[in-house]
Structures are given as C-alpha cells and as structure tokens.
C-alpha atoms as a PDB file:
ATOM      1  CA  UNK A   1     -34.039  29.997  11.225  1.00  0.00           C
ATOM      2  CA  UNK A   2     -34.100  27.182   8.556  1.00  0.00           C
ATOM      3  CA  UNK A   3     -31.000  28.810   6.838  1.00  0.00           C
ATOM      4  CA  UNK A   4     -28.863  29.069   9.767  1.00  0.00           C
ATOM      5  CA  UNK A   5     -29.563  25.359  10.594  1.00  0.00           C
ATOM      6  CA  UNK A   6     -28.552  24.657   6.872  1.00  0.00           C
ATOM      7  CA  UNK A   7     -25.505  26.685   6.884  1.00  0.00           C
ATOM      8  CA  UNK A   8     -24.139  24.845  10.339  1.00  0.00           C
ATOM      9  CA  UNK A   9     -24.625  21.924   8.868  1.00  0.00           C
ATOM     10  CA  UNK A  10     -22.599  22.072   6.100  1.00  0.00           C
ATOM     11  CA  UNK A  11     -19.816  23.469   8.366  1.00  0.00           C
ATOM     12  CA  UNK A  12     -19.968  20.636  10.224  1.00  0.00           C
ATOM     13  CA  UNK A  13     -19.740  18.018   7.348  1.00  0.00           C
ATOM     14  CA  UNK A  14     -15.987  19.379   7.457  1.00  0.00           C
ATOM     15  CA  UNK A  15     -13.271  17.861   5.001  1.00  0.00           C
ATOM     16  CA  UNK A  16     -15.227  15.536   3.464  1.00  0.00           C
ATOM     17  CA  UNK A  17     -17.843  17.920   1.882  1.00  0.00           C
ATOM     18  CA  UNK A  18     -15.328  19.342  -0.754  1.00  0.00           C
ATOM     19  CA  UNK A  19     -15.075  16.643  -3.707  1.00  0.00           C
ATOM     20  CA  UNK A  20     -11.819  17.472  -4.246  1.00  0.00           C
ATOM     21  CA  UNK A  21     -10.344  17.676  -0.835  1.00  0.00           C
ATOM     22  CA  UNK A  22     -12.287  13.787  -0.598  1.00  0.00           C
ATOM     23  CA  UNK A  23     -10.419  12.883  -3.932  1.00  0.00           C
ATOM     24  CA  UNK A  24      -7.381  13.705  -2.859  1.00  0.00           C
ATOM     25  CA  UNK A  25      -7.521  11.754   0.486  1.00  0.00           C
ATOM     26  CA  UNK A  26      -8.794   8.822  -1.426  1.00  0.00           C
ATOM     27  CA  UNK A  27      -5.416   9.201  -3.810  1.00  0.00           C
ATOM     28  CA  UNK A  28      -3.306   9.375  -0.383  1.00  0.00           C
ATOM     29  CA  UNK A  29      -4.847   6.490   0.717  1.00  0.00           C
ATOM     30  CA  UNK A  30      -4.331   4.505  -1.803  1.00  0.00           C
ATOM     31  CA  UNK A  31      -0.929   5.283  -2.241  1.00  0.00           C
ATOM     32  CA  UNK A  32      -0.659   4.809   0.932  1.00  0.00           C
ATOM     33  CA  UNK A  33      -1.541   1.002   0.714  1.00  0.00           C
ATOM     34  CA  UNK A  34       0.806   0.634  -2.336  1.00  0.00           C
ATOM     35  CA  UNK A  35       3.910   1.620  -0.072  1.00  0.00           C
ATOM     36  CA  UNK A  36       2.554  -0.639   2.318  1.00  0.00           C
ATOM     37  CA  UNK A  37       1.838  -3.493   0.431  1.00  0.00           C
ATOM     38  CA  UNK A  38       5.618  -2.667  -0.991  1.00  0.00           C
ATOM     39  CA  UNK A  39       7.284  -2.889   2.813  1.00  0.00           C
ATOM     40  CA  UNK A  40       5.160  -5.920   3.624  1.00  0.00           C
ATOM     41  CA  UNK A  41       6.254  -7.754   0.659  1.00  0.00           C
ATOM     42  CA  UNK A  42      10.189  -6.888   1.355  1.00  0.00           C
ATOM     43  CA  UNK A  43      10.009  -7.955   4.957  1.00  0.00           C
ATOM     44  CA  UNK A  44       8.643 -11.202   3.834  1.00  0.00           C
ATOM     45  CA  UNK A  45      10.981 -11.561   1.462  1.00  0.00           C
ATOM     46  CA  UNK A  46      13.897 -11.065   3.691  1.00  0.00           C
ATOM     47  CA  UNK A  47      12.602 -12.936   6.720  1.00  0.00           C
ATOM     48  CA  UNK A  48      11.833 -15.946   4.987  1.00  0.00           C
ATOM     49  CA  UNK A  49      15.331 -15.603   3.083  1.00  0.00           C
ATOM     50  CA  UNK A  50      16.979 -15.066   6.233  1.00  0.00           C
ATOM     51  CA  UNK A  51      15.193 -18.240   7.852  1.00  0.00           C
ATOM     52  CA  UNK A  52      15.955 -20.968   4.703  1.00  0.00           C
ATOM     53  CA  UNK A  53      19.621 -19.183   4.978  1.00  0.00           C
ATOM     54  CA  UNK A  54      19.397 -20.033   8.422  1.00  0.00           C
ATOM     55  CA  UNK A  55      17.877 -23.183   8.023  1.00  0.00           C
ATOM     56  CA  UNK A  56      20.528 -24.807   5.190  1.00  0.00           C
ATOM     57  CA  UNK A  57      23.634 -23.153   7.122  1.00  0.00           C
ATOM     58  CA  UNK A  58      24.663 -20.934   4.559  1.00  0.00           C
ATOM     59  CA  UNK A  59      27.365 -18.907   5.417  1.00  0.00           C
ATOM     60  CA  UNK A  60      26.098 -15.840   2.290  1.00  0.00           C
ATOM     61  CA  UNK A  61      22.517 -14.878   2.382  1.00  0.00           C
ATOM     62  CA  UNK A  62      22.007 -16.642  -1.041  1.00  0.00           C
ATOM     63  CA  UNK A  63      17.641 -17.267  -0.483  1.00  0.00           C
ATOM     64  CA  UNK A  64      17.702 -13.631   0.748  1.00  0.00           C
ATOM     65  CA  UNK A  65      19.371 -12.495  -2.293  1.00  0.00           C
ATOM     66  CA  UNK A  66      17.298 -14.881  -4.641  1.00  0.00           C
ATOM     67  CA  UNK A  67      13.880 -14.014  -3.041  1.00  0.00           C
ATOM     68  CA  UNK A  68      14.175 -10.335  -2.863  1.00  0.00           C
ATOM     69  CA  UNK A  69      13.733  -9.560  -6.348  1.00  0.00           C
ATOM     70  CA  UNK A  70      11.096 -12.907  -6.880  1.00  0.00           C
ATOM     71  CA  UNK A  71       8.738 -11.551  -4.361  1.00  0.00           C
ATOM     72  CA  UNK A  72       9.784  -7.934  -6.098  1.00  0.00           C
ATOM     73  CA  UNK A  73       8.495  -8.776  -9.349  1.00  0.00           C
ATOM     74  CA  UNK A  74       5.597 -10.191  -8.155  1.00  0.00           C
ATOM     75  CA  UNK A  75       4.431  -7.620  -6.246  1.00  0.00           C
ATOM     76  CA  UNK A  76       4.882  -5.264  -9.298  1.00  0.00           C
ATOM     77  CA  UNK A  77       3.063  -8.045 -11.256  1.00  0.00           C
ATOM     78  CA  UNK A  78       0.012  -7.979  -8.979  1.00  0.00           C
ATOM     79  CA  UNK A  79       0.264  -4.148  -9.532  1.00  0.00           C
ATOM     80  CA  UNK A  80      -0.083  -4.337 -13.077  1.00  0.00           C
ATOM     81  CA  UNK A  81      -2.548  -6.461 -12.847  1.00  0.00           C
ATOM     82  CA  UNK A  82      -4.904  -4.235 -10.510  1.00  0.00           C
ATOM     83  CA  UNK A  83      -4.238  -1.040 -12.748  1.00  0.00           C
ATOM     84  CA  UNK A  84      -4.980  -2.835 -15.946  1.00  0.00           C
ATOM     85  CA  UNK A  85      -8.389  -4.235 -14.813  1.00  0.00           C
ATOM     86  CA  UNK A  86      -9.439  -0.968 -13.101  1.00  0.00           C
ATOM     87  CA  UNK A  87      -9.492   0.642 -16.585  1.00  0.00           C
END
C-alpha cells in the first residue's frame, strides 16, 4: 500500500519533478523577460520621443530617432552588466 501511495505521488508532482524539464522552463522564462524588458524599453523610447517631438513642434521625429538607439544601448548595457556579475 505504501508503494502505490509513493508512486501517485510522484505522478502528481507533474512537470516540475524532471530537473531538466524545470531547467528548461526556467531558461524560457528568463528569456522570456529579456524580450520583454526589450519591448518595454522600445515603447518607452518611442512614446517619450513621440511626446518631446510633439511637445517642441517638430515636423521629423528627431527625439524619436535620437532616443531609440540611447535607450537601445542602455538596455544592452544593463544586460551586460547582469550576465557579467552572474558569473
């Protein structure tokens, strides 16, 4: 009787009792966040480019343009700077 209740018990603990099935939902997920984080970032950068566009009259989407790649590169900074103290 004690064996059967051990046995449904571990095929209840379902995907998360295999290691590497777990490991490779924690890599999803934080993958995941990165493409988030990525999208957030960009929609910042555009809305508040569009807004000081907006804002100062300009005809061209110069702050767009400009902030874009600023908010770019600092997003891959933070990046590097998570990976490199992880290690």
């Amino acid at each position: 009787m004690k064996n059967e209740d051990r046995d449904s018990n571990e095929d209840n603990r379902g995907f998360f009792s295999d290691p590497k099935k777990r490991s490779h939902l924690l890599l999803w997920t934080k993958y995941a966040g990165m493409a988030f984080q990525l999208f957030a970032t960009l929609v910042v950068a555009v809305l508040a480019g569009m807004g000081i566009d907006h804002l100062l009259g300009l005809e061209k989407p110069i702050f767009t343009a400009l902030l874009i790649p600023i908010f770019l590169f600092g997003f891959l900074y933070k990046l590097y700077l998570d990976i490199s103290q992880k290690k």
